[in-house]
Protein backbone atom coordinates (compact mmCIF):
# COMPACT_ATOMS: atom_id res chain seq x y z
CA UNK A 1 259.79 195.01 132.57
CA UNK A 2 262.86 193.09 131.76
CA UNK A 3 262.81 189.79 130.20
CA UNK A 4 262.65 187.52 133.50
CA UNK A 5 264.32 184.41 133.25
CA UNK A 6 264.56 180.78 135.46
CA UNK A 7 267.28 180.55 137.84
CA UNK A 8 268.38 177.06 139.01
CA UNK A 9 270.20 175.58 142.79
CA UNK A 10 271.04 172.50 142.98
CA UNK A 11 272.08 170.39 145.86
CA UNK A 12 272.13 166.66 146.62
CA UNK A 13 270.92 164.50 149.62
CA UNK A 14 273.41 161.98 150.54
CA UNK A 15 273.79 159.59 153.33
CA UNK A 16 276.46 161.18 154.76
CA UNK A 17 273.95 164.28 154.99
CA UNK A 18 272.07 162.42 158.14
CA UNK A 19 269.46 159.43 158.31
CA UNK A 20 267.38 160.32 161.46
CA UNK A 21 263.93 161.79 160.61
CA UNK A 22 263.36 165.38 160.98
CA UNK A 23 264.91 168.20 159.09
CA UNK A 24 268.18 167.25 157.56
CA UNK A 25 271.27 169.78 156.72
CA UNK A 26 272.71 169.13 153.16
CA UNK A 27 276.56 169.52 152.59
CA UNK A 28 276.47 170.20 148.94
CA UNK A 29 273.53 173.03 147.97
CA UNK A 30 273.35 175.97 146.19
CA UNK A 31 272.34 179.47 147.57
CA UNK A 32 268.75 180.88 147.28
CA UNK A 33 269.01 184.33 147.26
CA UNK A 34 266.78 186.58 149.05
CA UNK A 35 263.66 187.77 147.18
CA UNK A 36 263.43 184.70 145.11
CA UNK A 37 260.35 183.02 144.07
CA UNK A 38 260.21 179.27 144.34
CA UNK A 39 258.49 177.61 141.36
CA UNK A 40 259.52 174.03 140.44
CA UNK A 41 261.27 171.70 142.59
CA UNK A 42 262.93 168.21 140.87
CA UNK A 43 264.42 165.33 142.61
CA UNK A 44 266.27 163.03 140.88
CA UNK A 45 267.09 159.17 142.24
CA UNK A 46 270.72 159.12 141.62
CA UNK A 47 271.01 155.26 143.49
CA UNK A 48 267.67 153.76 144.97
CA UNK A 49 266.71 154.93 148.18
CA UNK A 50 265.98 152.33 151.32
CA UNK A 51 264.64 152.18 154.20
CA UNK A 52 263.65 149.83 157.14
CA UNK A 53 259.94 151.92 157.08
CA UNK A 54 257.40 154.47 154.79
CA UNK A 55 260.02 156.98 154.55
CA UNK A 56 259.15 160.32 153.12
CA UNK A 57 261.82 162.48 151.62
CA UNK A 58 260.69 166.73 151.68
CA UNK A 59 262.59 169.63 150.06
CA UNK A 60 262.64 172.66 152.19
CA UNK A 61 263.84 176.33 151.46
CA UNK A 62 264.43 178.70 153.91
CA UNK A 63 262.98 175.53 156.22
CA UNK A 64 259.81 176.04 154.46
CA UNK A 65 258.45 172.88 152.57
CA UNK A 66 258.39 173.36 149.12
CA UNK A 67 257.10 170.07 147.57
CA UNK A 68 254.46 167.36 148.81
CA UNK A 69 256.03 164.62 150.99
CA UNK A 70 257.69 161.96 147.97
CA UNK A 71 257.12 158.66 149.56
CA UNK A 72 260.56 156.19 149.46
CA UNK A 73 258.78 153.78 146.99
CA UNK A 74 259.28 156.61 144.91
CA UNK A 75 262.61 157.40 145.02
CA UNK A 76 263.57 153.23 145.18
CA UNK A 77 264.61 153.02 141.58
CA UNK A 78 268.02 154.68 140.12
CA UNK A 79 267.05 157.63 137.54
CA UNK A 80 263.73 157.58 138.74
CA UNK A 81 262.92 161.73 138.49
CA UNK A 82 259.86 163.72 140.46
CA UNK A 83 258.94 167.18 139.41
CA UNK A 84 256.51 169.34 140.58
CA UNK A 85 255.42 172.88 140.06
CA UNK A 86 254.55 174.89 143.15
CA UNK A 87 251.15 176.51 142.71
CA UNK A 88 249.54 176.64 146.25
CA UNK A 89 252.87 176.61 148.06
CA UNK A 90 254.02 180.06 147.24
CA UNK A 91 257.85 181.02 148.72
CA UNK A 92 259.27 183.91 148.72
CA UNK A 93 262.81 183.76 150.55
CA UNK A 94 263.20 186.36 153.26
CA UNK A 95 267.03 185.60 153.45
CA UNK A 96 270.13 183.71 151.37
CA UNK A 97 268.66 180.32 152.09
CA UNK A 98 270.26 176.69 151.31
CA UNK A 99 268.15 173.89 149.58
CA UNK A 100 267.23 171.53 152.88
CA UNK A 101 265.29 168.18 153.33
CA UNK A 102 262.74 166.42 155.75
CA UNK A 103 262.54 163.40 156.33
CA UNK A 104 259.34 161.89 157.77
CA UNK A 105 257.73 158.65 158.53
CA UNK A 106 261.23 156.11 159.16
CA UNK A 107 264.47 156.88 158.42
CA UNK A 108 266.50 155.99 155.25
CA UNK A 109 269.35 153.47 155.38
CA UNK A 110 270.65 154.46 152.28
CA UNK A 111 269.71 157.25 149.82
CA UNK A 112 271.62 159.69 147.18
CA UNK A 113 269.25 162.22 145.87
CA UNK A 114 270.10 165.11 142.97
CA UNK A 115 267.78 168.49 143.97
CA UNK A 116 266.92 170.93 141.71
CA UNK A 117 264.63 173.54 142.31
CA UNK A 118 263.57 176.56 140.07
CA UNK A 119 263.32 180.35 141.44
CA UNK A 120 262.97 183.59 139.65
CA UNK A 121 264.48 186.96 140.76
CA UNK A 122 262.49 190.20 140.22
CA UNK A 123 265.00 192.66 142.09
């Protein structure tokens, strides 16, 4: 077998992106191509997220949650930067998928959000 390497998308949440609750299209993302396997996700607080409620912020591939639900208190400080590995949340992407969000709990008012998340290709 080759020597398998991470592969990185990016995309950011912005407020122009939408600030209802629910799943959220993202202007700026990367591709996912099909057959990946998701295995890190990393958000990165580029200004500090607010919001008039408990605000959850959720990166989705492929629609499919990816990440536990990062609460806003979380994501309130500039620089502030969540990783997690995916271990029981296996995804495999069926299609070329964009990097997504949902948002749950209140809406933000405000919120600028850097998304990377890791995938490797085996075809």
């Amino acid at each position: 077998m080759a020597n398998i390497k991470p592969q990185y998308a990016t995309a950011q949440y912005v407020t122009a992106d939408g600030l209802g609750t629910g799943a959220q299209t993202l202007a700026t993302t990367s591709i996912i191509p099909k057959g990946a396997i998701v295995t890190r996700c990393i958000v990165v607080a580029q200004t500090a997220a607010t919001s008039d409620g408990a605000a959850t912020l959720q990166v989705t591939v492929g629609g499919a949650p990816i990440n536990t639900a990062i609460a806003k208190a979380k994501l309130d400080t500039a620089g502030w930067i969540y990783a997690e590995q995916l271990q029981d949340l296996i995804c495999v992407t069926a299609d070329n998928t964009a990097i997504g969000v949902t948002v749950g709990g209140a809406a933000y008012t405000a919120v600028d959000c850097a998304i990377v998340v890791e995938y490797f290709q085996l075809a």
